[in-house]
N, C-alpha and C. Protein backbone atom coordinates (compact mmCIF):
# COMPACT_ATOMS: atom_id res chain seq x y z
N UNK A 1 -0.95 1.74 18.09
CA UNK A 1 -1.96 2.27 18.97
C UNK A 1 -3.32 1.71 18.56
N UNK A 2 -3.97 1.42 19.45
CA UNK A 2 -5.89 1.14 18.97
C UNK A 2 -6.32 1.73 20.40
N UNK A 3 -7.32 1.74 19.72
CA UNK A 3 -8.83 2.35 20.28
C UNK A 3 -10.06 1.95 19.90
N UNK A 4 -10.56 1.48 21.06
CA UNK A 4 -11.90 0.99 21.10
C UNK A 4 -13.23 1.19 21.86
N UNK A 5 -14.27 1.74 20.96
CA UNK A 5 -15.38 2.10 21.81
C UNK A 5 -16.68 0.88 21.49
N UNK A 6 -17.58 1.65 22.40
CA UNK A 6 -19.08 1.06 21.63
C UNK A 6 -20.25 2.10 21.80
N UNK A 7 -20.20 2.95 20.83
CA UNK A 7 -21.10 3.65 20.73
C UNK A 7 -22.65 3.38 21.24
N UNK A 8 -23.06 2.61 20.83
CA UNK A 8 -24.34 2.17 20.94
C UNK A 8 -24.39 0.49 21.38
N UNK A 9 -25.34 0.31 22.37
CA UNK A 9 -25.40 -0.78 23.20
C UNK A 9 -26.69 -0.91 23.52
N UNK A 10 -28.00 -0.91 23.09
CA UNK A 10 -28.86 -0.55 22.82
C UNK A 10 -30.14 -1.99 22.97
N UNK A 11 -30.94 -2.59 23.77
CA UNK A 11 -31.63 -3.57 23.70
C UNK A 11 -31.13 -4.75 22.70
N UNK A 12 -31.34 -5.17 21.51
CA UNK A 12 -30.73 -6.49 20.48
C UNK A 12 -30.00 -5.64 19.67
N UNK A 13 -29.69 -4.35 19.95
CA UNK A 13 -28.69 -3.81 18.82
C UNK A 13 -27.39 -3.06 19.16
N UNK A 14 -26.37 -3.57 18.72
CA UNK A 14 -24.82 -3.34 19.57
C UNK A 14 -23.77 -2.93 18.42
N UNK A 15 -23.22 -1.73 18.61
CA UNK A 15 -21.80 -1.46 17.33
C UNK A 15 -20.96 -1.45 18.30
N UNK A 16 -19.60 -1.89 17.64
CA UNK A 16 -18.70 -1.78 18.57
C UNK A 16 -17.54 -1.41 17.21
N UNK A 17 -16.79 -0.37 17.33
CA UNK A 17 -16.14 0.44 16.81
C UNK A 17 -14.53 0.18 17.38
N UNK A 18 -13.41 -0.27 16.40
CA UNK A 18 -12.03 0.00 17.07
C UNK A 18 -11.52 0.82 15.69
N UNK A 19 -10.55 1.30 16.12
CA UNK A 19 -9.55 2.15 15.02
C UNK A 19 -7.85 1.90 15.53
N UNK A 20 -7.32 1.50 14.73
CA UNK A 20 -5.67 1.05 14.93
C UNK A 20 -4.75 1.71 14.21
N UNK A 21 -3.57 2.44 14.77
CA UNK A 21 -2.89 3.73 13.95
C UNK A 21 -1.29 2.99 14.09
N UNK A 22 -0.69 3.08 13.07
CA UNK A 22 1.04 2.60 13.44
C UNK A 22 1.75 3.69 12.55
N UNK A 23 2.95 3.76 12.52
CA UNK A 23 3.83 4.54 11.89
C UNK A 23 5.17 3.90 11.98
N UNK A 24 6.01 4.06 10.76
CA UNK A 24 7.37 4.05 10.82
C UNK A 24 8.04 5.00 10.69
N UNK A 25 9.06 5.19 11.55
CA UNK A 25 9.97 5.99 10.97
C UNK A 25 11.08 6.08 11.71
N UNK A 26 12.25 6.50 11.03
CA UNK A 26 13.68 6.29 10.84
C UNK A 26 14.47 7.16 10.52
N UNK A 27 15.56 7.68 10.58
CA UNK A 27 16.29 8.97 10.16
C UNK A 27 18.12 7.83 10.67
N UNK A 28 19.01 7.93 9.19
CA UNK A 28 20.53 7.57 9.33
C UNK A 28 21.12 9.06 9.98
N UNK A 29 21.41 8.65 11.04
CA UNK A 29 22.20 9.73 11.76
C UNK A 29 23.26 10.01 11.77
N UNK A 30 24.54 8.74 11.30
CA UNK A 30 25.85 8.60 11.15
C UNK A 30 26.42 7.32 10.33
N UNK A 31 27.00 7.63 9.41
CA UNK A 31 27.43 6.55 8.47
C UNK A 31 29.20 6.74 8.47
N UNK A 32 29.62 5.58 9.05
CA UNK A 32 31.08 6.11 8.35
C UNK A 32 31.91 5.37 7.30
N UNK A 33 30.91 5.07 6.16
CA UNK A 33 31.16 4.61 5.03
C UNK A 33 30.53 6.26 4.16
N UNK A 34 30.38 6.32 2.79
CA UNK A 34 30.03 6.95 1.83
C UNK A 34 28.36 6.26 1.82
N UNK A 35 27.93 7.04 1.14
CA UNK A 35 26.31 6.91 0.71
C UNK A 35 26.59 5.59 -0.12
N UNK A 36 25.46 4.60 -0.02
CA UNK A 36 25.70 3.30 -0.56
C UNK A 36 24.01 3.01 -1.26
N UNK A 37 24.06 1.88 -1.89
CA UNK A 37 22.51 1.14 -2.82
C UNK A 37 23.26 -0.36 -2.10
N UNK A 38 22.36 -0.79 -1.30
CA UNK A 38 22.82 -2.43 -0.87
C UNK A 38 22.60 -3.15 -2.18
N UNK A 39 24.01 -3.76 -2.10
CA UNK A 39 23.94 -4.99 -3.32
C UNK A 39 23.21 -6.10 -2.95
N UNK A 40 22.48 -6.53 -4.58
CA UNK A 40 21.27 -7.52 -4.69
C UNK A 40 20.02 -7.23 -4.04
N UNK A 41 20.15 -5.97 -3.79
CA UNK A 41 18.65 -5.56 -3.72
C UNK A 41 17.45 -4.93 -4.90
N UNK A 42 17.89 -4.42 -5.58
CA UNK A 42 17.22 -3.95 -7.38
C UNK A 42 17.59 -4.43 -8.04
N UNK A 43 16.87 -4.63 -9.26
CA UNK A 43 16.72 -4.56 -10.40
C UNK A 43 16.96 -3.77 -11.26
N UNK A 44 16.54 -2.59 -11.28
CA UNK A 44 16.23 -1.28 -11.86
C UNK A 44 16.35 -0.46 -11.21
N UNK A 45 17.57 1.17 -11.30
CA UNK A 45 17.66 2.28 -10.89
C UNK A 45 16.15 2.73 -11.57
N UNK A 46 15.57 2.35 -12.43
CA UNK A 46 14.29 2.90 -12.83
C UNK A 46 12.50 3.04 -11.86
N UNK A 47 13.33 1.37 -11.51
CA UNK A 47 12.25 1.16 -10.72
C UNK A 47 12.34 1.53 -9.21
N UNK A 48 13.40 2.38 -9.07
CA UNK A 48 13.75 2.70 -6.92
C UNK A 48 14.61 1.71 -6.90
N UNK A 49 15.63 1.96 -6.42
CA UNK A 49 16.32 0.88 -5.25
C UNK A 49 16.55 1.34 -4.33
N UNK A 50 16.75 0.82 -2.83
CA UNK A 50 17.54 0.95 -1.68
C UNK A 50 18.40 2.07 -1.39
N UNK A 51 18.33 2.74 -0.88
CA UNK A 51 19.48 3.83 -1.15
C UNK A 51 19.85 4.59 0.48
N UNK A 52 20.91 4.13 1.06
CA UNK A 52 21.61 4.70 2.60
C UNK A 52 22.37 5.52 2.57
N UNK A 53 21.71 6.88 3.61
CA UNK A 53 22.90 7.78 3.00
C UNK A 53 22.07 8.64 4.80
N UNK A 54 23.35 9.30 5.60
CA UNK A 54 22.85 10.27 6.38
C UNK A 54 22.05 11.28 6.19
N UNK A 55 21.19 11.44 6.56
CA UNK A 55 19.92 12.63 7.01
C UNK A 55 18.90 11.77 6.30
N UNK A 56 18.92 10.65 5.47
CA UNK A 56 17.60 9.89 4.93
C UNK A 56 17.28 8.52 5.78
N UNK A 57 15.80 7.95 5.64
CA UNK A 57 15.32 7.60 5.95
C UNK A 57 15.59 6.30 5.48
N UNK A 58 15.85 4.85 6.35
CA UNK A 58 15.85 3.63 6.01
C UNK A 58 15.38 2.98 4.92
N UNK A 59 14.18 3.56 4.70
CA UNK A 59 13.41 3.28 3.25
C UNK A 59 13.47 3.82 1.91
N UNK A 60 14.38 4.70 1.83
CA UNK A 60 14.37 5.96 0.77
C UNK A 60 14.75 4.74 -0.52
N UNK A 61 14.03 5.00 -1.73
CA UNK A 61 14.28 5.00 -2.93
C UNK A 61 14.62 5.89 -3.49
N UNK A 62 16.02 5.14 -4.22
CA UNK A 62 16.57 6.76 -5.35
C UNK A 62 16.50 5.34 -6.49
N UNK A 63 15.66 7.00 -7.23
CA UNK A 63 14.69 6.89 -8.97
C UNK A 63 15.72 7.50 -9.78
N UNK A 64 16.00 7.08 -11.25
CA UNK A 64 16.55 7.72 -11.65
C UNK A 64 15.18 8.40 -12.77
N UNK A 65 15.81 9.97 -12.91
CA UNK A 65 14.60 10.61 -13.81
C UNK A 65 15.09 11.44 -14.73
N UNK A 66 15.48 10.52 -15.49
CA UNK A 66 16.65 10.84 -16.83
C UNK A 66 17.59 11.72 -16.95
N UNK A 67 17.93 11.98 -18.09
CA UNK A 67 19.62 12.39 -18.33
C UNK A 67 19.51 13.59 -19.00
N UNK A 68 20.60 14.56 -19.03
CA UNK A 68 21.18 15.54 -20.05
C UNK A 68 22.64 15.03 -20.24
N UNK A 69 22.46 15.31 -21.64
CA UNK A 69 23.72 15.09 -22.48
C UNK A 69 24.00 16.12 -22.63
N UNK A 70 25.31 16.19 -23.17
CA UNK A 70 26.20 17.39 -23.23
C UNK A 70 27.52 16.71 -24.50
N UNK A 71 27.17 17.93 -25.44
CA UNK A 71 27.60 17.78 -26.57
C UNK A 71 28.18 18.98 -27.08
N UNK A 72 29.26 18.81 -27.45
CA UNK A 72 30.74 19.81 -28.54
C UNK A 72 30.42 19.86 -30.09
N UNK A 73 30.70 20.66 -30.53
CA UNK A 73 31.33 20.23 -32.17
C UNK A 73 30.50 19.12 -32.55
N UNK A 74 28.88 18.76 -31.80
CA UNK A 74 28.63 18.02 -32.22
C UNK A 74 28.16 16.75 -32.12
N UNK A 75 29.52 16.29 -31.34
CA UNK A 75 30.20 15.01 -30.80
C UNK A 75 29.30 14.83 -29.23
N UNK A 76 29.28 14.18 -29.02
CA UNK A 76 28.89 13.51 -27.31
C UNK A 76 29.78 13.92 -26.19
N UNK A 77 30.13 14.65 -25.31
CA UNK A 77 30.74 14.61 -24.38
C UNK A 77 30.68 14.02 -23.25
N UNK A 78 29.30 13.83 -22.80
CA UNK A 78 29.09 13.63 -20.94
C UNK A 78 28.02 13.48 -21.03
N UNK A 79 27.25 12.57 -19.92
CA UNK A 79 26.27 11.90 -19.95
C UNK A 79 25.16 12.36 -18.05
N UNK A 80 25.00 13.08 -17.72
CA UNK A 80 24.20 13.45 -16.30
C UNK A 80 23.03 12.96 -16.04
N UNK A 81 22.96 12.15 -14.94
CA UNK A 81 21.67 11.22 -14.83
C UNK A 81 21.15 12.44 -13.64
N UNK A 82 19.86 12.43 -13.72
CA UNK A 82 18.81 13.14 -12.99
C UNK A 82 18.59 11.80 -11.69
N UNK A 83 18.83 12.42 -9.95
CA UNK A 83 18.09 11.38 -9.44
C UNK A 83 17.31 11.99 -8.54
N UNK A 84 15.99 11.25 -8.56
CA UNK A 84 15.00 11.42 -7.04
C UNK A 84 15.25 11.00 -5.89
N UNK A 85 14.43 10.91 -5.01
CA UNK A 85 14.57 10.14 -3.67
C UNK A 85 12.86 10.40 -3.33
N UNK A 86 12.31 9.02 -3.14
CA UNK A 86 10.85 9.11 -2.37
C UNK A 86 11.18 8.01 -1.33
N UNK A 87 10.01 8.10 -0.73
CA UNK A 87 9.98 7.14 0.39
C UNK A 87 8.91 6.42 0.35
N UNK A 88 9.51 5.01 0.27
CA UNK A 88 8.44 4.11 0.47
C UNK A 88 7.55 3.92 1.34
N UNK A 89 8.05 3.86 2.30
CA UNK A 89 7.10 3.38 3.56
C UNK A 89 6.12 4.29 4.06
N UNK A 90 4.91 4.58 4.55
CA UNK A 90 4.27 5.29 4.60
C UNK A 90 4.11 6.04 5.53
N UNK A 91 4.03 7.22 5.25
CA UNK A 91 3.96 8.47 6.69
C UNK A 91 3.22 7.49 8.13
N UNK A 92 2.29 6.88 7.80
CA UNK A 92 1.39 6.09 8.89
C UNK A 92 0.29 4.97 7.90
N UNK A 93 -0.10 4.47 8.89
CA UNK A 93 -1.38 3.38 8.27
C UNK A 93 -2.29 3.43 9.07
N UNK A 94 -3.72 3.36 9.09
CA UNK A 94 -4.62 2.68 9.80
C UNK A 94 -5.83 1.82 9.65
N UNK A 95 -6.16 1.50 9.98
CA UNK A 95 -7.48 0.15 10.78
C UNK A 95 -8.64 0.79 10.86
N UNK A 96 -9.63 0.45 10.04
CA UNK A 96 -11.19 1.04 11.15
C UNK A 96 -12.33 -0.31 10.93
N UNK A 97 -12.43 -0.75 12.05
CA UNK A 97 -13.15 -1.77 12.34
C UNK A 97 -14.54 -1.84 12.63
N UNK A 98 -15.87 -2.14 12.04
CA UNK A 98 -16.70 -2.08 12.65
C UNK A 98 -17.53 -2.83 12.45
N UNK A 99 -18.58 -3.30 13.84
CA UNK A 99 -19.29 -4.95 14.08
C UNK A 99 -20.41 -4.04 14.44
N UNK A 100 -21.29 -4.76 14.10
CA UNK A 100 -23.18 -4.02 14.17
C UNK A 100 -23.74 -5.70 14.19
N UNK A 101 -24.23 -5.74 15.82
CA UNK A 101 -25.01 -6.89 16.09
C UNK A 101 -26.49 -6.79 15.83
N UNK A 102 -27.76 -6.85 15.55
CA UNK A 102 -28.80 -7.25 15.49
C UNK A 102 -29.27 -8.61 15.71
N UNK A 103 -29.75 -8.48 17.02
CA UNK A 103 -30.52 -9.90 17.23
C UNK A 103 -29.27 -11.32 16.51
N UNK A 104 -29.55 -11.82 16.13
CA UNK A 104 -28.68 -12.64 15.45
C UNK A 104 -27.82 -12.34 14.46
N UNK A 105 -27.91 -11.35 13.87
CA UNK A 105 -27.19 -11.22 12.94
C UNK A 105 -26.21 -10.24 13.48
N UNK A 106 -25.13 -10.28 12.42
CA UNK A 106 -23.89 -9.19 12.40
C UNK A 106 -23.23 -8.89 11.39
N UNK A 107 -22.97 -8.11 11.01
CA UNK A 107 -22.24 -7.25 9.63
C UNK A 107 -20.81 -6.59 10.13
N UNK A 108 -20.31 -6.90 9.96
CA UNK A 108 -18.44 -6.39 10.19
C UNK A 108 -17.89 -5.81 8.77
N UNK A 109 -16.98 -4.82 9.19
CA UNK A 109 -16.45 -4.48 7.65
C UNK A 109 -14.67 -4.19 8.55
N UNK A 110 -13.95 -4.01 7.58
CA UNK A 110 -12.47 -3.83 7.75
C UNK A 110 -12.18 -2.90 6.80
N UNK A 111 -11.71 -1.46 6.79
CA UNK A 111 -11.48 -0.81 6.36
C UNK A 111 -9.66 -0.57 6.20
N UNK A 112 -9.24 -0.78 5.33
CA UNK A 112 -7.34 -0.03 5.53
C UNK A 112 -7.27 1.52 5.25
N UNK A 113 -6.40 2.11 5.41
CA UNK A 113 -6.09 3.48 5.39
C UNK A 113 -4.14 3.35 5.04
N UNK A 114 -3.82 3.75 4.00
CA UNK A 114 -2.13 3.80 3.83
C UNK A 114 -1.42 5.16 3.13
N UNK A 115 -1.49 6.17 4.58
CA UNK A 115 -1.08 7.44 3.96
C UNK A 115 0.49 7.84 3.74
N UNK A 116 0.59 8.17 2.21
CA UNK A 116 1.89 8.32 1.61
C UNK A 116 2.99 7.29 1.16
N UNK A 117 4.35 7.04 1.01
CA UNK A 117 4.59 5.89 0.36
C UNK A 117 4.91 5.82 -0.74
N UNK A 118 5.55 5.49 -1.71
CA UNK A 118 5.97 5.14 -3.17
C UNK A 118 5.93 3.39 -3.24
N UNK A 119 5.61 3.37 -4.45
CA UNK A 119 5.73 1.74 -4.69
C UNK A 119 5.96 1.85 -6.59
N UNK A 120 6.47 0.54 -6.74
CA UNK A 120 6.66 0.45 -8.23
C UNK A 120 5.12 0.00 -8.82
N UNK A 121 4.84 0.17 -9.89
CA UNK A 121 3.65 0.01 -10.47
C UNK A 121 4.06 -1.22 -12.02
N UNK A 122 4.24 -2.35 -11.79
CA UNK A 122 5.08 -3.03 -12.42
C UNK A 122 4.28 -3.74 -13.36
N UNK A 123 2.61 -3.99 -12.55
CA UNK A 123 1.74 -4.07 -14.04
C UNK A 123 1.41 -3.00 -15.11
N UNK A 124 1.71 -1.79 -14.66
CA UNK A 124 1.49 -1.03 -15.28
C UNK A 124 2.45 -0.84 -16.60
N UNK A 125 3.86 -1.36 -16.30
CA UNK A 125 4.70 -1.46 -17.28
C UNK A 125 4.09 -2.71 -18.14
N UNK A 126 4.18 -3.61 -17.90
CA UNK A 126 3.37 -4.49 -18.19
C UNK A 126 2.51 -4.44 -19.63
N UNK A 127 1.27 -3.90 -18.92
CA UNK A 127 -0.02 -3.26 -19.86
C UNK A 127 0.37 -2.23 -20.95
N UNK A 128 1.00 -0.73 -20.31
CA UNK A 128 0.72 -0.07 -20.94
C UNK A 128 1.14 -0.25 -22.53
N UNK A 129 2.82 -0.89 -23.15
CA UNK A 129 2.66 -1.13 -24.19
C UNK A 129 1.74 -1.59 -24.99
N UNK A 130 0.80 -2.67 -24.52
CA UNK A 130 -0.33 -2.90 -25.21
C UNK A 130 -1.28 -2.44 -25.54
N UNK A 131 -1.57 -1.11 -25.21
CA UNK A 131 -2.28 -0.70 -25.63
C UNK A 131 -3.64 -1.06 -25.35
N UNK A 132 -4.08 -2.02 -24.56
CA UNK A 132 -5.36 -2.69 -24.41
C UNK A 132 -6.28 -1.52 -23.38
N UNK A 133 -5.80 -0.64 -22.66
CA UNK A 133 -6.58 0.22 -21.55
C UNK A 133 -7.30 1.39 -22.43
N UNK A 134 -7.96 2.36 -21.80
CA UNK A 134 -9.06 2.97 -22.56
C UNK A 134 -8.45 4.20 -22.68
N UNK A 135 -7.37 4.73 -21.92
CA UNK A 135 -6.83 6.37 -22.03
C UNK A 135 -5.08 5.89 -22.21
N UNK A 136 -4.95 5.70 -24.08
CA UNK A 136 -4.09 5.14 -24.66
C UNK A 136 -2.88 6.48 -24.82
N UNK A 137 -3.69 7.48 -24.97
CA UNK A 137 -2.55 8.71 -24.59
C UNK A 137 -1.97 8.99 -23.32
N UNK A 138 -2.52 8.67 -21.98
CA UNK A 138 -1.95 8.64 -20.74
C UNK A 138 -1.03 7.50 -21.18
N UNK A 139 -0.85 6.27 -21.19
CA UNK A 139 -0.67 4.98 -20.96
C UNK A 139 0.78 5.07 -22.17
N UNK A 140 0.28 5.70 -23.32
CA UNK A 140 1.72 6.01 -24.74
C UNK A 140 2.73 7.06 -23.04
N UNK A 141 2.07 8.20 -22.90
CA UNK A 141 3.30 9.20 -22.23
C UNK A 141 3.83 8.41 -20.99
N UNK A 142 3.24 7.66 -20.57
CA UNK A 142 4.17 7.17 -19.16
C UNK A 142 4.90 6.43 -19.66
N UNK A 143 4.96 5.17 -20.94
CA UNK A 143 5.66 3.91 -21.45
C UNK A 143 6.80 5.01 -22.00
N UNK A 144 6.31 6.18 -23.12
CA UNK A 144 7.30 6.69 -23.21
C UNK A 144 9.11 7.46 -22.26
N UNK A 145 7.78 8.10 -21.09
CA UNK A 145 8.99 8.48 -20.57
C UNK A 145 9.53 7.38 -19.69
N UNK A 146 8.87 6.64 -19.24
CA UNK A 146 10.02 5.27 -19.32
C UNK A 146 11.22 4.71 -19.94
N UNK A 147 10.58 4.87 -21.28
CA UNK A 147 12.01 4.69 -22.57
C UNK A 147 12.84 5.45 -22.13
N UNK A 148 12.38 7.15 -21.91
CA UNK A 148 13.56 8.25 -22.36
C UNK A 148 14.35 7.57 -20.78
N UNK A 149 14.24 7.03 -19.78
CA UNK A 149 14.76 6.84 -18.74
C UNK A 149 14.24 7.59 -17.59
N UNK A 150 13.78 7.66 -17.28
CA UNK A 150 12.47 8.27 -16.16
C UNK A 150 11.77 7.24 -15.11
N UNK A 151 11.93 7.26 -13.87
CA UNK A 151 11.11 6.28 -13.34
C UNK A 151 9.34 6.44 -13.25
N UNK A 152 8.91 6.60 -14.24
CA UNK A 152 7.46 7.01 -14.92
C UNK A 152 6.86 5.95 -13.49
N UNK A 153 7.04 4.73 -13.23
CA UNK A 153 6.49 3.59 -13.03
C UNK A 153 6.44 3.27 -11.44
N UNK A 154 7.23 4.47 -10.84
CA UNK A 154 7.18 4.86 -8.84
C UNK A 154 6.46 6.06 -9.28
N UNK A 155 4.95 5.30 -8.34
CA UNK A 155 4.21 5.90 -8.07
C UNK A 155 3.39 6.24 -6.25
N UNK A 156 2.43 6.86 -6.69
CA UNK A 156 2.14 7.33 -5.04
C UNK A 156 1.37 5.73 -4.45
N UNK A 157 1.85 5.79 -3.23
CA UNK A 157 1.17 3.90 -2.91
C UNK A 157 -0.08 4.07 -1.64
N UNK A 158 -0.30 5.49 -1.63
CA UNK A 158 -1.67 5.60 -0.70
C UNK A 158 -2.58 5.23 -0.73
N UNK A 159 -3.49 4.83 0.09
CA UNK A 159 -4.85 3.95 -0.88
C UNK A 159 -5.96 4.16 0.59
N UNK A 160 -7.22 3.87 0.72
CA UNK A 160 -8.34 3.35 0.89
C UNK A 160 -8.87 2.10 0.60
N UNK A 161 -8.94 1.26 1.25
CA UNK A 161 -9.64 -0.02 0.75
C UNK A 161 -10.27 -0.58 1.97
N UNK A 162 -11.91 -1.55 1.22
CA UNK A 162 -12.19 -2.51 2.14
C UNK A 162 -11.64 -3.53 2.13
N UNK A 163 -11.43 -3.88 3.04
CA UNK A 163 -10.48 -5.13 2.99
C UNK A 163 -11.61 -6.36 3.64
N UNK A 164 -12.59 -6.13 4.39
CA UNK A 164 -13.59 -7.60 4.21
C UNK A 164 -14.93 -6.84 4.70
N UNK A 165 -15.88 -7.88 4.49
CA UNK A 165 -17.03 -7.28 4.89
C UNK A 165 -17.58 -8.42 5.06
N UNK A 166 -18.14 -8.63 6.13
CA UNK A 166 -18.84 -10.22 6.33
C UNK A 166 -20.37 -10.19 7.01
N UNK A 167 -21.29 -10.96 6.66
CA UNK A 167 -22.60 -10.77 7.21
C UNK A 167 -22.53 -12.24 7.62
N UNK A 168 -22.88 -12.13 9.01
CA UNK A 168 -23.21 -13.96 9.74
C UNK A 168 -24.21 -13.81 10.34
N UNK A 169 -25.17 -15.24 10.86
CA UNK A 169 -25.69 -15.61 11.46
C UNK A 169 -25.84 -16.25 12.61
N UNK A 170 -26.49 -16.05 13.53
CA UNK A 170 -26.26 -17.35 14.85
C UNK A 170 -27.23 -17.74 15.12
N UNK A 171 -27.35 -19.25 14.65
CA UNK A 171 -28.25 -20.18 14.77
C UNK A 171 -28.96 -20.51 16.32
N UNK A 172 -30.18 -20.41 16.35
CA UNK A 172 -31.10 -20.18 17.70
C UNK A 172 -30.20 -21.84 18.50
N UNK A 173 -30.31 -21.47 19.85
CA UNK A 173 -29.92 -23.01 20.46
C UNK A 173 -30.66 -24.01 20.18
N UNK A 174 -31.62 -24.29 19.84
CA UNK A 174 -32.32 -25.13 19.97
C UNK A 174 -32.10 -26.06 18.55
N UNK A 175 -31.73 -25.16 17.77
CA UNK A 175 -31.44 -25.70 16.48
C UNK A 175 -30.45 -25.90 16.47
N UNK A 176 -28.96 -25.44 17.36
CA UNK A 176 -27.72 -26.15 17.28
C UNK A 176 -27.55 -27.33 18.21
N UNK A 177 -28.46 -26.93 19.32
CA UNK A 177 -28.54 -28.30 20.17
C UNK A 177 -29.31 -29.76 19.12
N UNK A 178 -29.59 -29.34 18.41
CA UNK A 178 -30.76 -30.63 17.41
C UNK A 178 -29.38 -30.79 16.34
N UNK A 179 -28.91 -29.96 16.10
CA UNK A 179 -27.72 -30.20 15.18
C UNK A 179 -26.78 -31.15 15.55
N UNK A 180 -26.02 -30.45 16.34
CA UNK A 180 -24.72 -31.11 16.90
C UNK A 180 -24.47 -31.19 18.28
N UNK A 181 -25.72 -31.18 19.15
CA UNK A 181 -26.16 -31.60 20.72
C UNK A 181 -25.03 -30.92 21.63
N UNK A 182 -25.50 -30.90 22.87
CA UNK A 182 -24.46 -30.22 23.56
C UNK A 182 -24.36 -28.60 23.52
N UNK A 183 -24.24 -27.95 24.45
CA UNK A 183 -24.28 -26.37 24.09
C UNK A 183 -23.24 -25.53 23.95
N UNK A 184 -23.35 -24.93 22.41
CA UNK A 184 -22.85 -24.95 21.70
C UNK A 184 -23.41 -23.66 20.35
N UNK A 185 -22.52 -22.76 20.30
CA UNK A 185 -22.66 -21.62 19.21
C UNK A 185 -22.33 -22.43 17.67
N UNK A 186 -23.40 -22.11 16.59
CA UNK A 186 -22.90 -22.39 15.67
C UNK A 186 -23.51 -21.28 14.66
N UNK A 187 -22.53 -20.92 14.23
CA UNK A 187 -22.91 -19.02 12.82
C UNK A 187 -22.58 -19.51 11.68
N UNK A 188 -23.60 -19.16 10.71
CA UNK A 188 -22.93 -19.09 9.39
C UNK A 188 -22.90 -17.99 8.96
N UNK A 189 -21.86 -17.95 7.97
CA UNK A 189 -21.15 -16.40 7.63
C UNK A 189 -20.72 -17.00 5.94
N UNK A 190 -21.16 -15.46 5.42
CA UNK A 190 -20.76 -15.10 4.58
C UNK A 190 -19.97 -13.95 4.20
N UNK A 191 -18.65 -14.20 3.73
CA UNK A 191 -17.49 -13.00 4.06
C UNK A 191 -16.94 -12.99 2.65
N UNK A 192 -16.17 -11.67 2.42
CA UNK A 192 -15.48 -11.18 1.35
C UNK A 192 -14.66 -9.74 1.58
């Protein structure tokens, strides 16, 4: 879905505003196999894999989030793995776009929006043994419960971000006609 206005239209000064909304979603309604993990898709039950099973969602990751043992006389008996299920893909996403003309100039920005979601955090495994980050007791308990077998490392994948912001120019005609003759728009922009 998008939507697009322009608020203000105003003598040399113009915003023009869009916003863009999508969603996925999916529900297994009937399987007539058993609940399955597609082969060659993970790596790591630690890190989420794939996981199809009726009443879940195309995307579901099953985490494993460690074990109880069970022990006699002592001895070891049985081994019970703990599992999750999150979902990767995100409840929805969106877009917010916005262009502010002045006279020649213009400023645009691109905003993302990504609500809900799991993702693996794989630099984070990475780093945290090293010890190099500044909150070394957060960074020891997640590496740890990693060890004990915990998917410490699926985390929430929602975010906010700018994603560009650009300020351009448009060179008067007279100076693009002396430039490169013929009529003819020429902007310089600076973007990030």
């Amino acid at each position: 879905y998008a939507l697009s206005m322009t608020p203000i239209d105003r003598g040399n000064f113009t915003w023009v505003s869009r916003t863009t909304f999508a969603n996925v979603w999916s529900r297994v309604t009937h399987l007539d196999v058993p609940c399955f993990v597609p082969g060659g898709v993970s790596f790591s039950l630690r890190f989420g894999q794939p996981y199809v099973c009726t009443g879940q969602s195309v995307t579901t990751l099953q985490v494993s989030n460690g074990w109880d043992s069970t022990f006699s006389g002592g001895s070891f008996v049985s081994r019970t793995r703990h599992t999750s299920y999150f979902e990767s893909a995100p409840k929805y996403t969106m877009g917010f776009s916005n262009e502010f003309d002045y006279g020649n100039f213009r400023l645009t920005s691109l905003f993302d929006y990504r609500r809900g979601g799991y993702a693996v955090d794989l630099t984070g495994l990475f780093v945290d043994p090293t010890e190099i980050l500044a909150d070394t007791a957060m960074t020891n308990a997640r590496f740890n419960r990693y060890l004990a077998g915990y998917g410490a490392y699926v985390e929430p994948a929602g975010f906010v971000k700018l994603r560009e912001l650009t300020l351009s120019y448009l060179l008067p005609k007279h100076v693009t006609t002396r430039l490169i003759g013929g009529d003819h728009d020429l902007r310089l922009q600076v973007s990030g």
